[in-house]
C-alpha atoms as a PDB file:
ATOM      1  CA  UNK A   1    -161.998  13.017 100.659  1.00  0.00           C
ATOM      2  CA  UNK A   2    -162.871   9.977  98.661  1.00  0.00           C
ATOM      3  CA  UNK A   3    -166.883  10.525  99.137  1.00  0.00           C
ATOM      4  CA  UNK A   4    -166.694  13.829  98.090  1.00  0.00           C
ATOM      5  CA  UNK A   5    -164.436  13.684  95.327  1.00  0.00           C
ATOM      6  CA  UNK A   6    -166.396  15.333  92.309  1.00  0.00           C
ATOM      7  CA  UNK A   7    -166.992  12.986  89.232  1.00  0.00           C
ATOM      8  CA  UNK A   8    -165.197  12.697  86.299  1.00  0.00           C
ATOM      9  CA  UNK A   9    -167.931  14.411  84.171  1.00  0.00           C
ATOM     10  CA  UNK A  10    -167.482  17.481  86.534  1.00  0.00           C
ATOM     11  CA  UNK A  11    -163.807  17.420  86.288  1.00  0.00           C
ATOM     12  CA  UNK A  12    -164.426  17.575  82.578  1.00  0.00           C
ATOM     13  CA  UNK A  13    -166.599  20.363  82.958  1.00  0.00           C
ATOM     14  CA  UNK A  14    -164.420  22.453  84.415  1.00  0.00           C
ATOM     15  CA  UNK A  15    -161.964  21.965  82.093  1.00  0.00           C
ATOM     16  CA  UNK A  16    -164.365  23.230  79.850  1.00  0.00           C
ATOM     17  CA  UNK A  17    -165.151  26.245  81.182  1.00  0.00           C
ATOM     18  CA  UNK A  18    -161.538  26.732  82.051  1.00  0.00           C
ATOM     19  CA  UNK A  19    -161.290  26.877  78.168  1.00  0.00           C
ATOM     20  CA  UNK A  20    -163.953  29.210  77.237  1.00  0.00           C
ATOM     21  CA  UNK A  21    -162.541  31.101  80.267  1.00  0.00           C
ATOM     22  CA  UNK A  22    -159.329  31.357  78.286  1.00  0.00           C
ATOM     23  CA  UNK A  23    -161.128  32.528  75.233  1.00  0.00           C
ATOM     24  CA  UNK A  24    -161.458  29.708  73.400  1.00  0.00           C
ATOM     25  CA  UNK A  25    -164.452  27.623  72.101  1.00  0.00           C
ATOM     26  CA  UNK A  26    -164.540  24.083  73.998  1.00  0.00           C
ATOM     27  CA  UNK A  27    -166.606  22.806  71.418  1.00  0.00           C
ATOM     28  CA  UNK A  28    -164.475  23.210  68.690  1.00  0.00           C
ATOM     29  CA  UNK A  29    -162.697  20.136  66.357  1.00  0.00           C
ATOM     30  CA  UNK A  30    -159.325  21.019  68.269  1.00  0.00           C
ATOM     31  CA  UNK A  31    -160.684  21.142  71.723  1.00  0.00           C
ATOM     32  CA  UNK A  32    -163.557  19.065  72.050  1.00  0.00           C
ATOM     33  CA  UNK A  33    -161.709  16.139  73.390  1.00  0.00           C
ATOM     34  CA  UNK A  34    -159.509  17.840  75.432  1.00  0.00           C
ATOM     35  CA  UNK A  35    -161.331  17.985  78.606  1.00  0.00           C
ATOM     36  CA  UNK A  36    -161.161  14.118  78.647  1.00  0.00           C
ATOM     37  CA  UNK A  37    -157.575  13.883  78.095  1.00  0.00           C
ATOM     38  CA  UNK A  38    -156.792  16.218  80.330  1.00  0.00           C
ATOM     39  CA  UNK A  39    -158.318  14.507  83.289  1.00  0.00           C
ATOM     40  CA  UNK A  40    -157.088  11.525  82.134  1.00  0.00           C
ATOM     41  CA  UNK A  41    -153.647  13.240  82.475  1.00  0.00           C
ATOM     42  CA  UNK A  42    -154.406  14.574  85.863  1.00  0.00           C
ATOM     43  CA  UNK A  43    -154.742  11.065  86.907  1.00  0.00           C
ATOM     44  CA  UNK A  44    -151.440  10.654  85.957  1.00  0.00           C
ATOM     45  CA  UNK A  45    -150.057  13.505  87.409  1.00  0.00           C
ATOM     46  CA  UNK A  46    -151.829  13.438  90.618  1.00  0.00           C
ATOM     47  CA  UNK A  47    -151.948   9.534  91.030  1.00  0.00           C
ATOM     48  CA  UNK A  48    -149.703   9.915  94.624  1.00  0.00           C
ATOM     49  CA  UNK A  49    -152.784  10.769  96.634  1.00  0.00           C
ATOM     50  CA  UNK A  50    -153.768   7.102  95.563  1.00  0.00           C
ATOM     51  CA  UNK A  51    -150.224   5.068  97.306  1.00  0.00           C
ATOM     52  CA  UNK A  52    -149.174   5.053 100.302  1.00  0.00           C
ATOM     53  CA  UNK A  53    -145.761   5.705 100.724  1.00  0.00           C
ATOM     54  CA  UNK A  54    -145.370   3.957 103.845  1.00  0.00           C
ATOM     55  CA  UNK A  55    -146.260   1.138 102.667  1.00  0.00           C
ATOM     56  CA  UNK A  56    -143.566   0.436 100.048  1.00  0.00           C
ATOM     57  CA  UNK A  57    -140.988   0.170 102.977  1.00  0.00           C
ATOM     58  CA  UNK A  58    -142.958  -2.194 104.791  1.00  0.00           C
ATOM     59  CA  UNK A  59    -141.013  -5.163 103.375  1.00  0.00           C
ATOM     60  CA  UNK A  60    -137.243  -4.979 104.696  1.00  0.00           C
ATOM     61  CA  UNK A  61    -134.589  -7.617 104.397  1.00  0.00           C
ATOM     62  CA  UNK A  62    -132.401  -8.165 107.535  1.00  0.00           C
ATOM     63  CA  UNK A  63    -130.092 -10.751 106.199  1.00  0.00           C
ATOM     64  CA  UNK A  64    -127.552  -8.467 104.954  1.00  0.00           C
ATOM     65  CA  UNK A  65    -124.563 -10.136 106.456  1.00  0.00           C
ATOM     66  CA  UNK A  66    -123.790  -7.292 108.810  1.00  0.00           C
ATOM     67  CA  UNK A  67    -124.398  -4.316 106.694  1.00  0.00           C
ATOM     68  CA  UNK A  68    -124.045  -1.136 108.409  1.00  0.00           C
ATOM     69  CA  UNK A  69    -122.626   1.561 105.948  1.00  0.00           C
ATOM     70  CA  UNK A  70    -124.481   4.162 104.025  1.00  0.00           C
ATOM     71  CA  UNK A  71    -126.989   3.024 101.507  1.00  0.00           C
ATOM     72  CA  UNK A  72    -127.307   6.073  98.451  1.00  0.00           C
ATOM     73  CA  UNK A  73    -129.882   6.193  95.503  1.00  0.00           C
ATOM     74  CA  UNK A  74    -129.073   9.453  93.983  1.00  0.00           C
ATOM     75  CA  UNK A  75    -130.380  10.480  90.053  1.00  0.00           C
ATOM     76  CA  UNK A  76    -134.334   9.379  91.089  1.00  0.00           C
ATOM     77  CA  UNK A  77    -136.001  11.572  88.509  1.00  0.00           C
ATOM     78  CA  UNK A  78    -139.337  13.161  89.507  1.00  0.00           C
ATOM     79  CA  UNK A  79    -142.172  14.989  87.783  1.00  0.00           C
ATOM     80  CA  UNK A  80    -144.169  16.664  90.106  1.00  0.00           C
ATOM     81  CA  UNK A  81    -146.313  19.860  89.968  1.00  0.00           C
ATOM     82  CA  UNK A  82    -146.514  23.395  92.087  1.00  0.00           C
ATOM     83  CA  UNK A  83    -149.392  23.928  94.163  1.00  0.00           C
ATOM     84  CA  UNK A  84    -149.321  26.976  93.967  1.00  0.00           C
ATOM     85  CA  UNK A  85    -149.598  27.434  90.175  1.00  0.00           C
ATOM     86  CA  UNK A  86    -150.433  24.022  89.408  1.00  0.00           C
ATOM     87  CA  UNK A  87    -147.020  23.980  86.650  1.00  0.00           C
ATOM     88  CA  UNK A  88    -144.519  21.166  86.508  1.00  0.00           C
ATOM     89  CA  UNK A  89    -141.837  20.989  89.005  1.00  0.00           C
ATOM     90  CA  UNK A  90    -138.805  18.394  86.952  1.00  0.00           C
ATOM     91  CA  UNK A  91    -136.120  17.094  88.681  1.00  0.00           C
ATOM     92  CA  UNK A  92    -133.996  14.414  90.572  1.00  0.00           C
ATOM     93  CA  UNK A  93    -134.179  13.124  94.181  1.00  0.00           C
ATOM     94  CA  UNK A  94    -131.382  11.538  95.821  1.00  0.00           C
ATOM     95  CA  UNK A  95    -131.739   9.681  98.969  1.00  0.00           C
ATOM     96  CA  UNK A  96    -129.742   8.129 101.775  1.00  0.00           C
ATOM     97  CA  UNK A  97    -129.686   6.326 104.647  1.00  0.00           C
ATOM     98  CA  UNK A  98    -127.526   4.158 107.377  1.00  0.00           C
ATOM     99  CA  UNK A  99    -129.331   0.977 108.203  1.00  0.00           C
ATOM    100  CA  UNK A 100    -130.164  -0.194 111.747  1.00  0.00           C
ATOM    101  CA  UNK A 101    -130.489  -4.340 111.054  1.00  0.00           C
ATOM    102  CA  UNK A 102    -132.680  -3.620 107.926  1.00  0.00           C
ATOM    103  CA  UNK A 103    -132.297  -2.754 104.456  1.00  0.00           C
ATOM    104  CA  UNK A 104    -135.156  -1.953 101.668  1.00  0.00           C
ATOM    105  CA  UNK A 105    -134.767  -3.260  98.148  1.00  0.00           C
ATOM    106  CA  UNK A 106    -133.750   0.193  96.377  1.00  0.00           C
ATOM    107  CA  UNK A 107    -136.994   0.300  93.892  1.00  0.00           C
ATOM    108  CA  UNK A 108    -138.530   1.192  96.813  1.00  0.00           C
ATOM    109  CA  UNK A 109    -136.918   4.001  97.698  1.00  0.00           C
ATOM    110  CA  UNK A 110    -137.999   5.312  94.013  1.00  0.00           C
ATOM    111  CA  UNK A 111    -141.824   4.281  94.640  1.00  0.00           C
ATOM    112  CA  UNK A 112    -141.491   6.562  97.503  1.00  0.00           C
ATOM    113  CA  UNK A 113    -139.986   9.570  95.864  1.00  0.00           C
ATOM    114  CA  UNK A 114    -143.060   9.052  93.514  1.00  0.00           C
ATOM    115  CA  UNK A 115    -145.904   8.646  95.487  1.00  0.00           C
ATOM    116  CA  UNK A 116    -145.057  12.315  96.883  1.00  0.00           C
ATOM    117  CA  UNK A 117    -144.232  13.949  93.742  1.00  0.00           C
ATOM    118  CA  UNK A 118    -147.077  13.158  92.413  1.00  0.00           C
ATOM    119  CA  UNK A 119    -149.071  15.467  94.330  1.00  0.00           C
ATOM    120  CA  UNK A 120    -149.239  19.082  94.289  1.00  0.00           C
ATOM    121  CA  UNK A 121    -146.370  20.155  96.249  1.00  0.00           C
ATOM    122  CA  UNK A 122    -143.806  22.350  97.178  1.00  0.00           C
ATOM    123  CA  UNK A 123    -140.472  21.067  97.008  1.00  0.00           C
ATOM    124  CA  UNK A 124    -139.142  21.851 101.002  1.00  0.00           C
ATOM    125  CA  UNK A 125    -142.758  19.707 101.626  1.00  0.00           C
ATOM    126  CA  UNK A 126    -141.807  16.518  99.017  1.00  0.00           C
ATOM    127  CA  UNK A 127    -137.933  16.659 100.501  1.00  0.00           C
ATOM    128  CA  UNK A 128    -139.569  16.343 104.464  1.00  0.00           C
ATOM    129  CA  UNK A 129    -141.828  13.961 103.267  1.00  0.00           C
ATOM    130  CA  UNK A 130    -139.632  11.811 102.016  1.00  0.00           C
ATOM    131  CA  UNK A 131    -136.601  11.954 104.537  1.00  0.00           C
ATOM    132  CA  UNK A 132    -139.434  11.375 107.305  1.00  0.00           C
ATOM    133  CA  UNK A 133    -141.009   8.128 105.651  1.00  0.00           C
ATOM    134  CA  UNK A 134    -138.167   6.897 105.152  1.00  0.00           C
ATOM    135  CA  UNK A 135    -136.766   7.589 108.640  1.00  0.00           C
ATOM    136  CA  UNK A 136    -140.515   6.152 110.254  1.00  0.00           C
ATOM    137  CA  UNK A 137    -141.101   3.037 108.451  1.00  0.00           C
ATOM    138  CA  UNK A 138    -137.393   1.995 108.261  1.00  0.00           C
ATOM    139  CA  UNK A 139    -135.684   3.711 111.476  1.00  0.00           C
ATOM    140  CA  UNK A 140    -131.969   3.880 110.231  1.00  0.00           C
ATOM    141  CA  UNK A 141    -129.363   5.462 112.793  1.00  0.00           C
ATOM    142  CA  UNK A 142    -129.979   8.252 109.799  1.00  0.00           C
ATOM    143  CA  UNK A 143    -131.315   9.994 106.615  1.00  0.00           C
ATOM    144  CA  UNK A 144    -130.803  12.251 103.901  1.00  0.00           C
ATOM    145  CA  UNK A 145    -132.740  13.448 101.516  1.00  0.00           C
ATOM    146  CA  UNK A 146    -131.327  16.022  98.369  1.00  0.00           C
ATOM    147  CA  UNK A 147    -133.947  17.110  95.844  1.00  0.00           C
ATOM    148  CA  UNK A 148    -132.659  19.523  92.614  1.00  0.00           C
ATOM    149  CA  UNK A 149    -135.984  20.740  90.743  1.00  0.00           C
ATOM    150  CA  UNK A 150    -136.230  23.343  87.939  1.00  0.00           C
ATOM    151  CA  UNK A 151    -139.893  24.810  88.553  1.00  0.00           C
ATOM    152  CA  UNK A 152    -141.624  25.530  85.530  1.00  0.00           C
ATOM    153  CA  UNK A 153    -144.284  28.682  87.369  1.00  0.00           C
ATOM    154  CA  UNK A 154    -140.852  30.359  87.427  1.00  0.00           C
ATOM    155  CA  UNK A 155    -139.701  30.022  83.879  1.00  0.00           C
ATOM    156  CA  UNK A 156    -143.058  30.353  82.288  1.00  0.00           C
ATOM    157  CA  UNK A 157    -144.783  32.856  84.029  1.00  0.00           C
ATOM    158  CA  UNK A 158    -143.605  35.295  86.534  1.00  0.00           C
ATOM    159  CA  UNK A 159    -140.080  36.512  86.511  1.00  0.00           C
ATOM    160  CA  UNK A 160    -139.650  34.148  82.923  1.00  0.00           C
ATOM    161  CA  UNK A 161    -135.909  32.706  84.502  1.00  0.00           C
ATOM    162  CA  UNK A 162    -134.597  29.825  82.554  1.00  0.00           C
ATOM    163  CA  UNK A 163    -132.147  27.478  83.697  1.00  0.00           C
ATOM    164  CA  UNK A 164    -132.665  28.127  87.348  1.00  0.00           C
ATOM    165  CA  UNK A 165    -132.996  25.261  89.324  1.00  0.00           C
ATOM    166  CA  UNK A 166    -133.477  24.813  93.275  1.00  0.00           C
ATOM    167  CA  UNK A 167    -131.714  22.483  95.917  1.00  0.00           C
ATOM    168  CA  UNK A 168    -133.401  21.657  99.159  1.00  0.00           C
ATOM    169  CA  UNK A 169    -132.074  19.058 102.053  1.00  0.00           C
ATOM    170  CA  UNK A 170    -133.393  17.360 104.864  1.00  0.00           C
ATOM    171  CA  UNK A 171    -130.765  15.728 107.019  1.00  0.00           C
ATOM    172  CA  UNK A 172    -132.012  13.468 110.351  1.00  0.00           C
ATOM    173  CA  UNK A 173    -130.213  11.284 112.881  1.00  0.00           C
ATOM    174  CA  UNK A 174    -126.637  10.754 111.498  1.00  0.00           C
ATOM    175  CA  UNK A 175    -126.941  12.730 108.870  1.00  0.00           C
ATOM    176  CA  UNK A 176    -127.670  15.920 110.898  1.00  0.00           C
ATOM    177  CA  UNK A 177    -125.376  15.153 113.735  1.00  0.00           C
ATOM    178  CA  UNK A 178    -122.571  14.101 112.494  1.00  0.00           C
ATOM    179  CA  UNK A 179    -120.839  16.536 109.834  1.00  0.00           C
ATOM    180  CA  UNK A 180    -118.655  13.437 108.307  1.00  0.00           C
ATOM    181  CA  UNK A 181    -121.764  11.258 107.719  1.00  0.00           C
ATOM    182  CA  UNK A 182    -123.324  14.472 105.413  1.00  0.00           C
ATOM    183  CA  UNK A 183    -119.844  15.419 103.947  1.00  0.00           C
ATOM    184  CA  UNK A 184    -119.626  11.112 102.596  1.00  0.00           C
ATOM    185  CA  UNK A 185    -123.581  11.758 101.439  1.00  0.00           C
ATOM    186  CA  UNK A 186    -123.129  15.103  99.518  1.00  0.00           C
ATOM    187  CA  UNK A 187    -120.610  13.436  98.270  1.00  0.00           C
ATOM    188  CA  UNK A 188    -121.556  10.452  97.204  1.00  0.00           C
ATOM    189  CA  UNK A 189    -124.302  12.269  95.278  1.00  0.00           C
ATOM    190  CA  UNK A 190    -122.288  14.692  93.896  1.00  0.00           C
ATOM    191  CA  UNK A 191    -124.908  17.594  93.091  1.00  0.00           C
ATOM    192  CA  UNK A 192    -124.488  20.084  90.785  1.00  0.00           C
ATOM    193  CA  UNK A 193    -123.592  20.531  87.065  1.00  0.00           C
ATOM    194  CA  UNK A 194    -120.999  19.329  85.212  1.00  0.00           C
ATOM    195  CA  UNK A 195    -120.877  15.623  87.448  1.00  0.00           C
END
């Protein structure tokens, strides 16, 4: 994808057009630096297609004095964007896991969540892609993986429904097996309003 990836004096070009598409003159005081700052921001947006996920768990601690019990990181918030409407998807991630011998220094575990949101994505894809990096790179005895997002192609277009927001899970080893391990997770993040 990298060789083919169009230049950014194309990407600004189709901002452009996307403006005169929308009825508006790109070449106007107002607008006529907007095609730069917008692919400037889609850098931002979009900058997970540049880490690699797996990568941030590559460096594990073992010494951990016997460690065995659940390890949570719950409130990771996340800015991600639809691909189907290309609007922003805003919410929190909250990820857990049993250790097998090896723990990850938490920040990790946020670099993770962050590399995926920021792609276009679907929120059942970010929460499997998550829950199975973690469980490859790291291979606890388990994982879970709780995403809330409110998704802004529904409130702004469409059906216009404010103040919706969607849950998805994904729940491996442990966490799918055994119905205690998920009740202690769910929990210990405690989703919902009003926590």
């Amino acid at each position: 994808m990298a060789n083919d990836k169009p230049s950014r004096e194309q990407a600004e070009s189709a901002v452009r057009t996307l403006l005169a598409w929308a009825g508006d003159d790109p070449t106007r005081e107002g607008l006529i630096d907007t095609p730069k700052r917008v692919v400037t921001a889609f850098g931002d947006w979009f900058s997970g297609y540049e880490m690699d996920p797996h990568a941030y768990l590559a460096r594990t601690f073992e010494e951990v004095a016997g460690y065995d019990e659940m390890i949570v990181l719950r409130d990771i918030e996340f800015e991600s964007h639809c691909e189907h409407h290309m609007a922003p998807i805003i919410g929190k991630a909250h990820v857990g896991y049993l250790p097998d011998g090896k723990v990850v220094g938490i920040s990790k575990l946020a670099r993770v969540v962050e590399a995926y949101a920021r792609r276009l994505q679907v929120q059942e894809k970010m929460t499997a892609q998550i829950a199975d990096c973690i469980h490859d790179v790291l291979q606890p005895r388990g994982v879970g993986v709780v995403i809330e997002g409110a998704h802004e192609c529904m409130t702004t277009r469409g059906v216009h429904k404010r103040g919706v927001s969607m849950i998805t899970s994904k729940m491996l080893g442990s966490f799918r097996e055994d119905a205690r391990t998920r009740a202690e997770f769910l929990q210990f993040i405690d989703v919902g309003p009003g926590r």
